[in-house]
C-alpha atoms as a PDB file:
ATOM      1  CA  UNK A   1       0.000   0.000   0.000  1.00  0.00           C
ATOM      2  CA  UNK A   2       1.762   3.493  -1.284  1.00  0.00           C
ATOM      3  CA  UNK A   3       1.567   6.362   0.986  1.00  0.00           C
ATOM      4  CA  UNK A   4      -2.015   8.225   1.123  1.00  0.00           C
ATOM      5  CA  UNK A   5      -2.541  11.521  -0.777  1.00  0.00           C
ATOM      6  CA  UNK A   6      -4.428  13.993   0.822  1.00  0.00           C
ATOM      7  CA  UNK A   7      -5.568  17.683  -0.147  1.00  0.00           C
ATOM      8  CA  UNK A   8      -5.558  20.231   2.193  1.00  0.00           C
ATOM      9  CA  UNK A   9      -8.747  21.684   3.031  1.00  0.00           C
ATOM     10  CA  UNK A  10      -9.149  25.174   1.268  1.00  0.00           C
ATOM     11  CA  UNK A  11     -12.147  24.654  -0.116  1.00  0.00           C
ATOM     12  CA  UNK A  12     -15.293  22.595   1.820  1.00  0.00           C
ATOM     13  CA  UNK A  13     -16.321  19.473   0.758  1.00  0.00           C
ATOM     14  CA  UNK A  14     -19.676  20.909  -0.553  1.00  0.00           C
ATOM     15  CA  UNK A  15     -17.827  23.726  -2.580  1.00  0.00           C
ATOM     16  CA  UNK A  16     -15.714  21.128  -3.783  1.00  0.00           C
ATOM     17  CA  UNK A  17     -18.757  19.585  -5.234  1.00  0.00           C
ATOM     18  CA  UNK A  18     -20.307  22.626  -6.423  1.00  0.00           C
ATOM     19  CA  UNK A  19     -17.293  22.933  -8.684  1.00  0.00           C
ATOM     20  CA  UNK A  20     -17.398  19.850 -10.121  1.00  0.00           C
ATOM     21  CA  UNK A  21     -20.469  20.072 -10.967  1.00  0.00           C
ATOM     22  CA  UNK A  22     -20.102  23.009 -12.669  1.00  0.00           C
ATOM     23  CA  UNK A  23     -16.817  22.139 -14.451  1.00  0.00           C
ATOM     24  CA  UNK A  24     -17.748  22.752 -17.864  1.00  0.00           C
ATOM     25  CA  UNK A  25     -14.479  21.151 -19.341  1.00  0.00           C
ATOM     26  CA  UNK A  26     -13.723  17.474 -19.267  1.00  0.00           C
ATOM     27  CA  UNK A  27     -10.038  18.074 -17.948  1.00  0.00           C
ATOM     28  CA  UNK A  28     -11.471  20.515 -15.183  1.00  0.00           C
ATOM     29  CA  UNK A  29     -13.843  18.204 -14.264  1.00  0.00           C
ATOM     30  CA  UNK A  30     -10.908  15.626 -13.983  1.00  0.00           C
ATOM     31  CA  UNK A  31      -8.995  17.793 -11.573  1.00  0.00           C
ATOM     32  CA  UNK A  32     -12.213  18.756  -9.071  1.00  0.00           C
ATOM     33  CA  UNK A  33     -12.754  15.098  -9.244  1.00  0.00           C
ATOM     34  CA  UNK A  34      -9.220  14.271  -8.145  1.00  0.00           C
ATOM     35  CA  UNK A  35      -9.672  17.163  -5.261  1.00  0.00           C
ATOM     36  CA  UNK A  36     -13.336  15.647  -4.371  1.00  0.00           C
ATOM     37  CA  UNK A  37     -11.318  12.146  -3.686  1.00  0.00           C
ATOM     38  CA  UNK A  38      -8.890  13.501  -1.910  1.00  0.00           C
ATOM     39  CA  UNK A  39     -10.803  15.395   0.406  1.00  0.00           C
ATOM     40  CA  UNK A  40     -13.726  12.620   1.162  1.00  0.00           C
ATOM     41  CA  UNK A  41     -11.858   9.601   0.584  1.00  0.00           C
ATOM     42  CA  UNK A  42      -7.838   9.815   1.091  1.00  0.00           C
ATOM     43  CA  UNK A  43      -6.224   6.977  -0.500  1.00  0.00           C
ATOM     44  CA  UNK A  44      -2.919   6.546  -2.332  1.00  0.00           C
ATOM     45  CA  UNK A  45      -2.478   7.984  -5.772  1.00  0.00           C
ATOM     46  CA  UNK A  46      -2.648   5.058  -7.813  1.00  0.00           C
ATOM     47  CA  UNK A  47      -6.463   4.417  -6.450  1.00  0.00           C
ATOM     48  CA  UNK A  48      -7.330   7.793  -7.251  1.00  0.00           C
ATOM     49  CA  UNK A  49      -5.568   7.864 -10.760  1.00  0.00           C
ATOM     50  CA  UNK A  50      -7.793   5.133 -11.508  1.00  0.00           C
ATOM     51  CA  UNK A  51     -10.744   6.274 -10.626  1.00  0.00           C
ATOM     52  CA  UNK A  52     -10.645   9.444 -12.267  1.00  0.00           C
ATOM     53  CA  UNK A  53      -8.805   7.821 -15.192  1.00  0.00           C
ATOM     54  CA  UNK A  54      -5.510  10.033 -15.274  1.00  0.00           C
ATOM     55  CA  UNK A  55      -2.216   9.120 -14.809  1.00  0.00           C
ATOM     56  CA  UNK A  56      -0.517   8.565 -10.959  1.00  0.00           C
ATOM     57  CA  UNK A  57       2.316  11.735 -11.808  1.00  0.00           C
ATOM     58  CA  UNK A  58      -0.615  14.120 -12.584  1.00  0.00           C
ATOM     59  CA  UNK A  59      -2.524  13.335  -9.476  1.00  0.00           C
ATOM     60  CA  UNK A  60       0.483  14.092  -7.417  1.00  0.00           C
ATOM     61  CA  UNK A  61       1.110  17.033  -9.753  1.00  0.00           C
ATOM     62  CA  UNK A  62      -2.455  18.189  -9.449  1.00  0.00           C
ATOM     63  CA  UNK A  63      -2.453  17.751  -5.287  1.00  0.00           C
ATOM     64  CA  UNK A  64       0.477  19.560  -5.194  1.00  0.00           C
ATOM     65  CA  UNK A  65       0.046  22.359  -6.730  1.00  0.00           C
ATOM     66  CA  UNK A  66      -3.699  22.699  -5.025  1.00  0.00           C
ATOM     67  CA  UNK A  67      -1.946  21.932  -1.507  1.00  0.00           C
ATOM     68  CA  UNK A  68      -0.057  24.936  -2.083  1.00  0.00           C
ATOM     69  CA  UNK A  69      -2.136  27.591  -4.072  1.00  0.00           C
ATOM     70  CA  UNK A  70      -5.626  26.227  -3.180  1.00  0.00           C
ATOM     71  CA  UNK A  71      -8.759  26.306  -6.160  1.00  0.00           C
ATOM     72  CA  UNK A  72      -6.434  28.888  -8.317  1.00  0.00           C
ATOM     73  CA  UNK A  73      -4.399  25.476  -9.298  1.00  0.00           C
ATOM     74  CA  UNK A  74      -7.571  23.901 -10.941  1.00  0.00           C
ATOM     75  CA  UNK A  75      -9.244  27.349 -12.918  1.00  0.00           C
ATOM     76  CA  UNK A  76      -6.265  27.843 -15.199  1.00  0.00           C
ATOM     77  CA  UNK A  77      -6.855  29.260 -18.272  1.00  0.00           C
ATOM     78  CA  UNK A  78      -5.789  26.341 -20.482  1.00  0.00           C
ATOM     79  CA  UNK A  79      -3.687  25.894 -22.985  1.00  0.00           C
ATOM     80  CA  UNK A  80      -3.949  27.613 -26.524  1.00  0.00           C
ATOM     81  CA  UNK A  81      -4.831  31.839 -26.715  1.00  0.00           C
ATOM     82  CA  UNK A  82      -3.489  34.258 -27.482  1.00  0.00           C
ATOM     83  CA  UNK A  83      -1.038  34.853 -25.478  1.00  0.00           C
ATOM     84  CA  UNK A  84       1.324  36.884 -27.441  1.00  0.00           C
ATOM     85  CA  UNK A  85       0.136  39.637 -29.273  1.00  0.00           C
ATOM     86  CA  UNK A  86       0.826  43.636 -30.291  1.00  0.00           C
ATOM     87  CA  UNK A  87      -2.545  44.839 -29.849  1.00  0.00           C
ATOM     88  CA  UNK A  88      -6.164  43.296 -28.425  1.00  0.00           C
ATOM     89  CA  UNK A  89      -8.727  42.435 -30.965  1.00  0.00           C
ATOM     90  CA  UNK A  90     -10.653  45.592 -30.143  1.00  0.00           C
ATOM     91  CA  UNK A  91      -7.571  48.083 -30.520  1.00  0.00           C
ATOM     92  CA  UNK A  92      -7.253  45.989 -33.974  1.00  0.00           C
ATOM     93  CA  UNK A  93     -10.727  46.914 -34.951  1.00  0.00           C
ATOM     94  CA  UNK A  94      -9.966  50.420 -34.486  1.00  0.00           C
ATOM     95  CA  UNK A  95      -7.028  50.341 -36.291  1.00  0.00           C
ATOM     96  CA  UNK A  96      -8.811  48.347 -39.236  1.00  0.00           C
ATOM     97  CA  UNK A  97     -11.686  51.012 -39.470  1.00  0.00           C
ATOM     98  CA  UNK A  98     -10.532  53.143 -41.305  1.00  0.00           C
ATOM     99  CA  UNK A  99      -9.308  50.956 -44.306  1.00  0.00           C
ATOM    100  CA  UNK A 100     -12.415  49.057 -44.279  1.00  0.00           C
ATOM    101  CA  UNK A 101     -13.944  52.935 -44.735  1.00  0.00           C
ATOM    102  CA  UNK A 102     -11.624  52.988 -47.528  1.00  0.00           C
ATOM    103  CA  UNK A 103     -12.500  49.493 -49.002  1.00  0.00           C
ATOM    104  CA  UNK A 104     -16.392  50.535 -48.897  1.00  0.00           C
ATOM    105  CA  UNK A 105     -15.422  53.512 -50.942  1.00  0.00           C
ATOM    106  CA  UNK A 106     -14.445  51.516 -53.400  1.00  0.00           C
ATOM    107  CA  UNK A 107     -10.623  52.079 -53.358  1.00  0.00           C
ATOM    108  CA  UNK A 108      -7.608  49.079 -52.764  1.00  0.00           C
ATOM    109  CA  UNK A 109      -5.741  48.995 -49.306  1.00  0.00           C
ATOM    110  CA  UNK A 110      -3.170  46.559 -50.126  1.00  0.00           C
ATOM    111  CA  UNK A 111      -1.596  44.595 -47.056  1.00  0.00           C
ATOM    112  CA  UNK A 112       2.009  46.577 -47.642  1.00  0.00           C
ATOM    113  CA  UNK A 113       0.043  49.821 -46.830  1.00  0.00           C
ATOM    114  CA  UNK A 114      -1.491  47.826 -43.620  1.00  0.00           C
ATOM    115  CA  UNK A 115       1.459  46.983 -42.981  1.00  0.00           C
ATOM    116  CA  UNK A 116       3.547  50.085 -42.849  1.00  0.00           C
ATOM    117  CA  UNK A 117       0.444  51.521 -41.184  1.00  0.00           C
ATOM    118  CA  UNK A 118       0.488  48.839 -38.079  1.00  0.00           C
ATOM    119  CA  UNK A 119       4.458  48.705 -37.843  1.00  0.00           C
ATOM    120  CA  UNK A 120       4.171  52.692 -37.250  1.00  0.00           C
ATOM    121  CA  UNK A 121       1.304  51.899 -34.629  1.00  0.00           C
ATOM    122  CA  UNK A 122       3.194  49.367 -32.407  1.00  0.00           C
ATOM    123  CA  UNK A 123       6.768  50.732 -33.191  1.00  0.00           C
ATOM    124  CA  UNK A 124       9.073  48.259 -34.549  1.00  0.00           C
ATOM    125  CA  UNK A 125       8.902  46.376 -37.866  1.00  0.00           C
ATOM    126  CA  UNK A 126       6.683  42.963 -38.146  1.00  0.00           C
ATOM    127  CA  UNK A 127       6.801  40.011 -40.333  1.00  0.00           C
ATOM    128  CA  UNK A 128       3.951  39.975 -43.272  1.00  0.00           C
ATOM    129  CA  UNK A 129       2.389  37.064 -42.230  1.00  0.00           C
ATOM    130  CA  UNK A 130       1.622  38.802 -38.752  1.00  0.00           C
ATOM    131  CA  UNK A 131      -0.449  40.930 -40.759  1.00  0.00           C
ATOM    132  CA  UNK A 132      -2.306  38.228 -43.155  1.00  0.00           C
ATOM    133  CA  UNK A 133      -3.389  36.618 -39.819  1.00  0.00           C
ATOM    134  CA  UNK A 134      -4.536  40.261 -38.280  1.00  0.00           C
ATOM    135  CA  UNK A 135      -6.555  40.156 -41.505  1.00  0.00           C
ATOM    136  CA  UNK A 136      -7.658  36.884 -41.596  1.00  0.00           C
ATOM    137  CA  UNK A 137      -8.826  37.339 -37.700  1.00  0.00           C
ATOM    138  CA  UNK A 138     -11.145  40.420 -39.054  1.00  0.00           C
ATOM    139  CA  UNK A 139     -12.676  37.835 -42.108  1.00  0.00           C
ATOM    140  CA  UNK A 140     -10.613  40.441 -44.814  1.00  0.00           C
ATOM    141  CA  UNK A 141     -10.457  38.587 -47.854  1.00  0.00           C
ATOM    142  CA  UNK A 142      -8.307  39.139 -50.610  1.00  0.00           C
ATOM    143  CA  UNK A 143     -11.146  39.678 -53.691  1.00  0.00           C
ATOM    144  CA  UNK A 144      -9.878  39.855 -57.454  1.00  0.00           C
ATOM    145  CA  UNK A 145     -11.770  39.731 -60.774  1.00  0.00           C
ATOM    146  CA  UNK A 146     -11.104  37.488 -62.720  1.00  0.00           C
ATOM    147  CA  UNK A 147      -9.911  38.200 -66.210  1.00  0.00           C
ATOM    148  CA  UNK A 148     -12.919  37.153 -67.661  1.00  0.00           C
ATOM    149  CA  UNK A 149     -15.960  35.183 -66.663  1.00  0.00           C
ATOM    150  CA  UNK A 150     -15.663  31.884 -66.244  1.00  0.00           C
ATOM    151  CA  UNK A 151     -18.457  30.513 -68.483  1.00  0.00           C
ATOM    152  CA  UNK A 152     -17.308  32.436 -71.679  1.00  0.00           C
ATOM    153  CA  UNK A 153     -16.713  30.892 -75.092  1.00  0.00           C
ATOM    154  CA  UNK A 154     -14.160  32.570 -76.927  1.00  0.00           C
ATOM    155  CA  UNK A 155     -15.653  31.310 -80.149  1.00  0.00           C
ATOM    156  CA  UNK A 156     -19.017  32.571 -79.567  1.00  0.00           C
ATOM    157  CA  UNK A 157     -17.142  36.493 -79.067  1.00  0.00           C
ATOM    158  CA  UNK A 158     -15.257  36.311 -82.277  1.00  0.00           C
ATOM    159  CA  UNK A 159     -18.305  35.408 -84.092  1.00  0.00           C
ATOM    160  CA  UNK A 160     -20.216  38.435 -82.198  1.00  0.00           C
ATOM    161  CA  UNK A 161     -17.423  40.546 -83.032  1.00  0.00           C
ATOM    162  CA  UNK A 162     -17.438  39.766 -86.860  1.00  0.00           C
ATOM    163  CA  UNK A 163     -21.120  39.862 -87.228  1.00  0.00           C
ATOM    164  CA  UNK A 164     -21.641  43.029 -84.874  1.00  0.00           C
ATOM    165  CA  UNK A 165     -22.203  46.408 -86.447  1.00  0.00           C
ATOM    166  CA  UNK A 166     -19.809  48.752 -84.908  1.00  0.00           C
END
């Protein structure tokens, strides 16, 4: 029998419960369920890594860390984000108004001139695909004509052309 993990009591056993219940993520629900056992049921790790179907190191990981920071160790923001970033999405807004003004008007803003525009904004240069990602966050799409429509028949417009009356 391996020595019994235990969680130390910063939350009650009915808030405890509360949050599990309310865990709207599969991994949070993991880790409330891991504090639940641990607070109404000590046992050793392995028992508990069974039940709640993770693996013995993150149980120990997961007690630890809630042992010494209490419920802040279990409402992490996850992984992914943005967690790196020149401006927030609102600021980037702003700064897209006015050549979306300028698009609706009927004239080109080209992502060099975006570009030059947000490197003087944040103050250093940025790569261009920092920018094709700013745009593609905003649902900017690069529109061109085509040459000519796609359901033409060049035969059929040199016989117009030779029959036409100019």
């Amino acid at each position: 029998m391996g020595r019994v993990s235990q969680a130390a009591p910063h939350l009650s056993v009915e808030e405890v419960k509360t949050k599990l219940k309310a865990a709207t993520s599969y991994w949070s629900r993991q880790k409330w369920l891991v504090i639940y056992n641990a607070l109404v049921d000590p046992r050793p790790a392995t028992e508990m890594a069974l039940h709640a179907g993770i693996s013995v190191a993150s149980v120990h990981k997961l007690l630890s860390q809630y042992n010494r920071t209490g419920a802040e160790a279990i409402e992490t923001p996850g992984k992914g984000g943005r967690h790196n970033y020149y401006l927030t999405l609102k600021q980037e807004q702003e700064f897209l108004a006015k050549f979306f003004e300028k698009a609706a008007r009927g004239q080109v803003a080209t992502a060099n001139e975006i570009k030059i525009a947000y490197e003087e904004l944040v103050g250093h240069t940025v790569h261009k695909t920092t920018i094709y990602r700013l745009l593609d966050r905003h649902k900017w799409r690069q529109i061109v004509p085509r040459p000519s429509h796609i359901k033409a028949d060049p035969e059929a417009q040199a016989e117009f052309k030779k029959t036409s009356q100019n």
